[in-house]
N, C-alpha and C. Protein backbone atom coordinates (compact mmCIF):
# COMPACT_ATOMS: atom_id res chain seq x y z
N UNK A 1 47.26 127.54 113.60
CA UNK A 1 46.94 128.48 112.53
C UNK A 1 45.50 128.25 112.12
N UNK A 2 44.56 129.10 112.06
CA UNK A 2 43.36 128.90 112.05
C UNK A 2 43.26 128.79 110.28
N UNK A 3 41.84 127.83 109.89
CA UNK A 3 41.88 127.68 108.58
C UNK A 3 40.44 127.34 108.59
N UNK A 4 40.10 127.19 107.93
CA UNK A 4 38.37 126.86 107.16
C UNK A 4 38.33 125.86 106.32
N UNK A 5 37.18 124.79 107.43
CA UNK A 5 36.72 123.05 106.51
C UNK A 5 35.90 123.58 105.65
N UNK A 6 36.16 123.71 104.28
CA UNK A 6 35.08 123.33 103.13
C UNK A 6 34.57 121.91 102.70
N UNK A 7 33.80 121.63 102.21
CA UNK A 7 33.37 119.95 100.94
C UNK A 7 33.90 119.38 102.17
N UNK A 8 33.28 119.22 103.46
CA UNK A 8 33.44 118.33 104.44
C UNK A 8 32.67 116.67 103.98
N UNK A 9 33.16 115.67 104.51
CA UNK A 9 32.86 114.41 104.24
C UNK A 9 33.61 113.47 105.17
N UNK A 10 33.11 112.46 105.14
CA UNK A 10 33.42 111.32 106.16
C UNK A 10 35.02 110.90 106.27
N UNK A 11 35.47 111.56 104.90
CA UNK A 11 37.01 111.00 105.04
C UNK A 11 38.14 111.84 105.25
N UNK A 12 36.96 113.39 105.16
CA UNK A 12 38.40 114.05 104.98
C UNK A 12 37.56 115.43 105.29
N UNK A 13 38.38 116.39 104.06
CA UNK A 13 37.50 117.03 103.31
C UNK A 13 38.41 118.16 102.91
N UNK A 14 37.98 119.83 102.21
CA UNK A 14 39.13 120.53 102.05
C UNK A 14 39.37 121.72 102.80
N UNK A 15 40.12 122.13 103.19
CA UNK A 15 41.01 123.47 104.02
C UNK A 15 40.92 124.65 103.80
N UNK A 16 40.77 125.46 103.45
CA UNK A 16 41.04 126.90 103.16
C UNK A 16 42.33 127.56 104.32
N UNK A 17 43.52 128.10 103.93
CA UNK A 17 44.65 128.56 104.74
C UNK A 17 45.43 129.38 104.16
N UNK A 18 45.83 130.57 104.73
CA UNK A 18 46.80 131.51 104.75
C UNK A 18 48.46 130.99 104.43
N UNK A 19 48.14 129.64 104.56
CA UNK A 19 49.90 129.26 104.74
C UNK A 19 50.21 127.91 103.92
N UNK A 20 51.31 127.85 103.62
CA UNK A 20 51.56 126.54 102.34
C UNK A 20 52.17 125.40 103.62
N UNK A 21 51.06 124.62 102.80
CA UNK A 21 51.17 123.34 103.31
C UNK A 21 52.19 121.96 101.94
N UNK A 22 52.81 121.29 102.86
CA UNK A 22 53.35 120.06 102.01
C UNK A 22 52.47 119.05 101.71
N UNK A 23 52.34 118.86 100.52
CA UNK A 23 51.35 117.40 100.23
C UNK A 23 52.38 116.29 101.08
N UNK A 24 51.61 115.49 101.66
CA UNK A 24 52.29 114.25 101.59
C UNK A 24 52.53 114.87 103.55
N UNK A 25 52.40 115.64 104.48
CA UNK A 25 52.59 115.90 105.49
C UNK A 25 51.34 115.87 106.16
N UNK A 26 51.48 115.31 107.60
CA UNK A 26 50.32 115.04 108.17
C UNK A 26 49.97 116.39 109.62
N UNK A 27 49.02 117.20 109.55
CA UNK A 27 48.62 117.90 110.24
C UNK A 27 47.96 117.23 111.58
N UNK A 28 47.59 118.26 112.40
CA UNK A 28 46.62 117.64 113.57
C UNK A 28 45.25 119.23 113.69
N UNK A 29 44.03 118.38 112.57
CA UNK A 29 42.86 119.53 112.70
C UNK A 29 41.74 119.32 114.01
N UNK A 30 41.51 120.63 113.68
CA UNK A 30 40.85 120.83 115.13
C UNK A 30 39.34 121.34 115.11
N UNK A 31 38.36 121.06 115.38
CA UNK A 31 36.69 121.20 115.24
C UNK A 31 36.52 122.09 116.31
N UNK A 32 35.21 122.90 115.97
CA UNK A 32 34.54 123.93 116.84
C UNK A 32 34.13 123.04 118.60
N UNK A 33 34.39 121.70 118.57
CA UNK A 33 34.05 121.19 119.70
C UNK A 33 35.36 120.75 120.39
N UNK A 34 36.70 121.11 119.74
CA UNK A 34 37.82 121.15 120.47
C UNK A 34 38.34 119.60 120.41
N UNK A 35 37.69 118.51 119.33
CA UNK A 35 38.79 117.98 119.63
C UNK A 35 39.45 117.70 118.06
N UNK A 36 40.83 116.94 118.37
CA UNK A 36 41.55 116.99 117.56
C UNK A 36 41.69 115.69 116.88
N UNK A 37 42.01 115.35 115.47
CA UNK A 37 42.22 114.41 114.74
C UNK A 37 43.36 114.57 113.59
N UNK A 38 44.38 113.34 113.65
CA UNK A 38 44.99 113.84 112.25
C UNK A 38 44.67 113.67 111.05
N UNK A 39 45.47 114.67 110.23
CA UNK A 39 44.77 114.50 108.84
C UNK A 39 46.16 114.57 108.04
N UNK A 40 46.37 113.62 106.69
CA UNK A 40 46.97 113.70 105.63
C UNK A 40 46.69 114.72 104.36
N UNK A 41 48.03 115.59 104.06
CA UNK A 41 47.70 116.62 102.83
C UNK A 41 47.97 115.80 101.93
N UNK A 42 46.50 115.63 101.13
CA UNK A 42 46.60 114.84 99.94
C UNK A 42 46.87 115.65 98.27
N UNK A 43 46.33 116.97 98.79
CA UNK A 43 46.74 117.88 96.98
C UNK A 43 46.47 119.14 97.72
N UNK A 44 47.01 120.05 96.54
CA UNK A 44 46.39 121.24 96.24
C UNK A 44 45.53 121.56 95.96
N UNK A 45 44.65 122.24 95.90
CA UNK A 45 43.50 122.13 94.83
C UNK A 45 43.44 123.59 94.44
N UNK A 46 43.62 124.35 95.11
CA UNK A 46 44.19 126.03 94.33
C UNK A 46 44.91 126.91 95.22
N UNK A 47 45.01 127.98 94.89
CA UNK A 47 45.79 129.10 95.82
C UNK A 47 45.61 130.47 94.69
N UNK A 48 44.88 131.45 95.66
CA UNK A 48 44.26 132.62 94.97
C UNK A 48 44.40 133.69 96.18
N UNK A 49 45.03 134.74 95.80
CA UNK A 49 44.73 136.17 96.58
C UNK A 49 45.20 135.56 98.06
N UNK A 50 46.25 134.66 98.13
CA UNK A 50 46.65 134.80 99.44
C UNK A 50 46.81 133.05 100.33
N UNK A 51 45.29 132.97 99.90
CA UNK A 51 44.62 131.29 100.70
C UNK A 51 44.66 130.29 99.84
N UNK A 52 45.28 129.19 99.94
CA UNK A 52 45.30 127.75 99.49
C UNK A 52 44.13 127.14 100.13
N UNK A 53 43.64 126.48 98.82
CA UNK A 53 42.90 125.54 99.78
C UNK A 53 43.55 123.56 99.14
N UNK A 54 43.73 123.17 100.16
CA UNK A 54 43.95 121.94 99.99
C UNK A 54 43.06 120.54 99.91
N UNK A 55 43.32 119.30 100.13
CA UNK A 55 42.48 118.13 100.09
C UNK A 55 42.91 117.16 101.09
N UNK A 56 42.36 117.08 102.59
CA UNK A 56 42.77 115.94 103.33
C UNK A 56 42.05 115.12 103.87
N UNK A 57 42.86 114.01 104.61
CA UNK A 57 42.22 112.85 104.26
C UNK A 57 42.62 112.63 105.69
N UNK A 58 41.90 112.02 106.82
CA UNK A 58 41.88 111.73 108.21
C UNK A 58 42.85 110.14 108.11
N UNK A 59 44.00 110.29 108.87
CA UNK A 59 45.07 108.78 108.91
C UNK A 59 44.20 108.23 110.35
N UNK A 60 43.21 109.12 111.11
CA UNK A 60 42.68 107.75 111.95
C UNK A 60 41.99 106.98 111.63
N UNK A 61 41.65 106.21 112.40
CA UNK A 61 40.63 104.99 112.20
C UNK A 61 39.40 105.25 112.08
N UNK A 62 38.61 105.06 111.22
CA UNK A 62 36.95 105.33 111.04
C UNK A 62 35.96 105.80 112.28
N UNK A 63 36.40 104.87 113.27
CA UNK A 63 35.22 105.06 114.42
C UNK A 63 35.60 106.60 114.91
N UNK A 64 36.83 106.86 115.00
CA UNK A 64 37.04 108.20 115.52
C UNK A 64 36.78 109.36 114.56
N UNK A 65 37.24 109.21 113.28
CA UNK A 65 37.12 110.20 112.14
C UNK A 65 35.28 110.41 111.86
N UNK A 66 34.63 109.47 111.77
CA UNK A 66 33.01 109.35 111.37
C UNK A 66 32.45 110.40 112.20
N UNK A 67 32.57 110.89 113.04
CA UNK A 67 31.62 111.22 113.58
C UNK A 67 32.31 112.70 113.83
N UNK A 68 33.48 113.43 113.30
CA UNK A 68 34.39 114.75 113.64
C UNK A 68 33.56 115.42 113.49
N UNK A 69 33.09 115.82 112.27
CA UNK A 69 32.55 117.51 111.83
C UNK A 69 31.23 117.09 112.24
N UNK A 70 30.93 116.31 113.53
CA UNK A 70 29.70 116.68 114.11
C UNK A 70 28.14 116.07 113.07
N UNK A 71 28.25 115.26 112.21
CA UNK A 71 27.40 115.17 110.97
C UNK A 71 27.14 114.06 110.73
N UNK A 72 26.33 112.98 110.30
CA UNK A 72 26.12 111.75 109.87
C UNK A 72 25.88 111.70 108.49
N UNK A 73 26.93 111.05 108.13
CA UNK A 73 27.03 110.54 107.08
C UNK A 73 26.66 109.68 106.53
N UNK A 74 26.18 108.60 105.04
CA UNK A 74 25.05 107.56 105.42
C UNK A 74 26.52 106.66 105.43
N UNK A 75 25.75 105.49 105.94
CA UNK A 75 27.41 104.45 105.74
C UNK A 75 27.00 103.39 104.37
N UNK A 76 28.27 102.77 103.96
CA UNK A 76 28.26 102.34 102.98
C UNK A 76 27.18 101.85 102.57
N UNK A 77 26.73 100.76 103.72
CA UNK A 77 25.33 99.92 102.78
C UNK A 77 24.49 100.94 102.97
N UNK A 78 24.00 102.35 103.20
CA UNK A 78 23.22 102.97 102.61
C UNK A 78 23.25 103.70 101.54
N UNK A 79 24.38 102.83 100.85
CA UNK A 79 25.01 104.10 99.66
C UNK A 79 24.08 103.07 98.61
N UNK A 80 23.24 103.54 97.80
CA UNK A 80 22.51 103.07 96.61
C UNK A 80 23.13 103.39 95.53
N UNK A 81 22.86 102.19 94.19
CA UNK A 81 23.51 102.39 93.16
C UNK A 81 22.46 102.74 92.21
N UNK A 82 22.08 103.91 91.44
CA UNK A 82 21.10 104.37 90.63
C UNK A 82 21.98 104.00 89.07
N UNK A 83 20.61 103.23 88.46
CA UNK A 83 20.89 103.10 87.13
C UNK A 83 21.43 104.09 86.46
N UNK A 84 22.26 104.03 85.46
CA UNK A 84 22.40 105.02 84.07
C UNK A 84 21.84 105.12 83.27
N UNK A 85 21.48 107.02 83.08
CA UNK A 85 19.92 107.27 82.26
C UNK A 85 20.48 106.77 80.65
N UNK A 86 21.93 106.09 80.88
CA UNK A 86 22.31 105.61 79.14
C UNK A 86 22.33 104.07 79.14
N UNK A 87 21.87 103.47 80.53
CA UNK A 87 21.65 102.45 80.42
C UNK A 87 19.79 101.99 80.42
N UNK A 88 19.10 103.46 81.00
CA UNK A 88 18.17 102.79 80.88
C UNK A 88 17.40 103.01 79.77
N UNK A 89 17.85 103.79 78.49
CA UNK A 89 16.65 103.49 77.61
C UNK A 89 17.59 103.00 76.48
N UNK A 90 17.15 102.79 75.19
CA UNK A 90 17.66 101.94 74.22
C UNK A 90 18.05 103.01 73.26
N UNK A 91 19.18 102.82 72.88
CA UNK A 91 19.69 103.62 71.68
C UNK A 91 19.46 103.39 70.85
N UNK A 92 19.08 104.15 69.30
CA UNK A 92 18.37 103.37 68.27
C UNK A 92 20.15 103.27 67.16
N UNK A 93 19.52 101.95 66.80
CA UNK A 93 20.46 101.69 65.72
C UNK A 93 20.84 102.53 64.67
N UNK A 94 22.02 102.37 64.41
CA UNK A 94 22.34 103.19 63.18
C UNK A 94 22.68 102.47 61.66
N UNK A 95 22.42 102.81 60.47
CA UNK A 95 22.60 101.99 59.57
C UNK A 95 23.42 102.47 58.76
N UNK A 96 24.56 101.41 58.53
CA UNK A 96 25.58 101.78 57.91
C UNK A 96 25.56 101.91 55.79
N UNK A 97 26.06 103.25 56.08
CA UNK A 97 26.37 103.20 54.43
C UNK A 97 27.45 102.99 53.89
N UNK A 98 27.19 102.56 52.49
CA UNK A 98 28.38 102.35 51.84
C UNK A 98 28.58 102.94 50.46
């Protein structure tokens, strides 16, 4: 049944489909380069005018899933942690009345 990868990502990503799927049931999706990987239905995420789109999550193993939708993703240690703009400046005190 043909369906449409949206918010693609390294782990998963979401579906667009004509047809109701079971959370908790594992599919086998298929890429414009023909090959196939399974994937876990992890939610719903809506259903409008016909098409659900869902949230899944690849049950293979990384080396095979990383590289599906054709795309590089950065890997963990290139994932940087950026300060919080509420951590980086100083809040001014407040003075209590009584």
């Amino acid at each position: 049944m043909p369906a449409k990868a949206i918010n693609l990502n390294k782990c998963g990503a979401a579906i667009q489909i004509t047809r109701d799927l079971v959370v908790g049931s594992v599919v086998l999706v298929r890429n414009q380069r023909n090959i196939q990987i399974s994937a876990r239905i992890v939610s719903q995420l809506t259903s409008t005018q016909g098409i659900s789109t869902y949230g899944i999550e690849f049950v293979e193993n990384q080396d095979k899933a990383g590289n599906f939708w054709g795309i590089s993703f950065p890997s963990n240690a290139d994932e940087r942690i950026a300060p919080s703009p509420m951590t980086a400046r100083s809040m001014p005190a407040t003075r209590r009345q009584n």
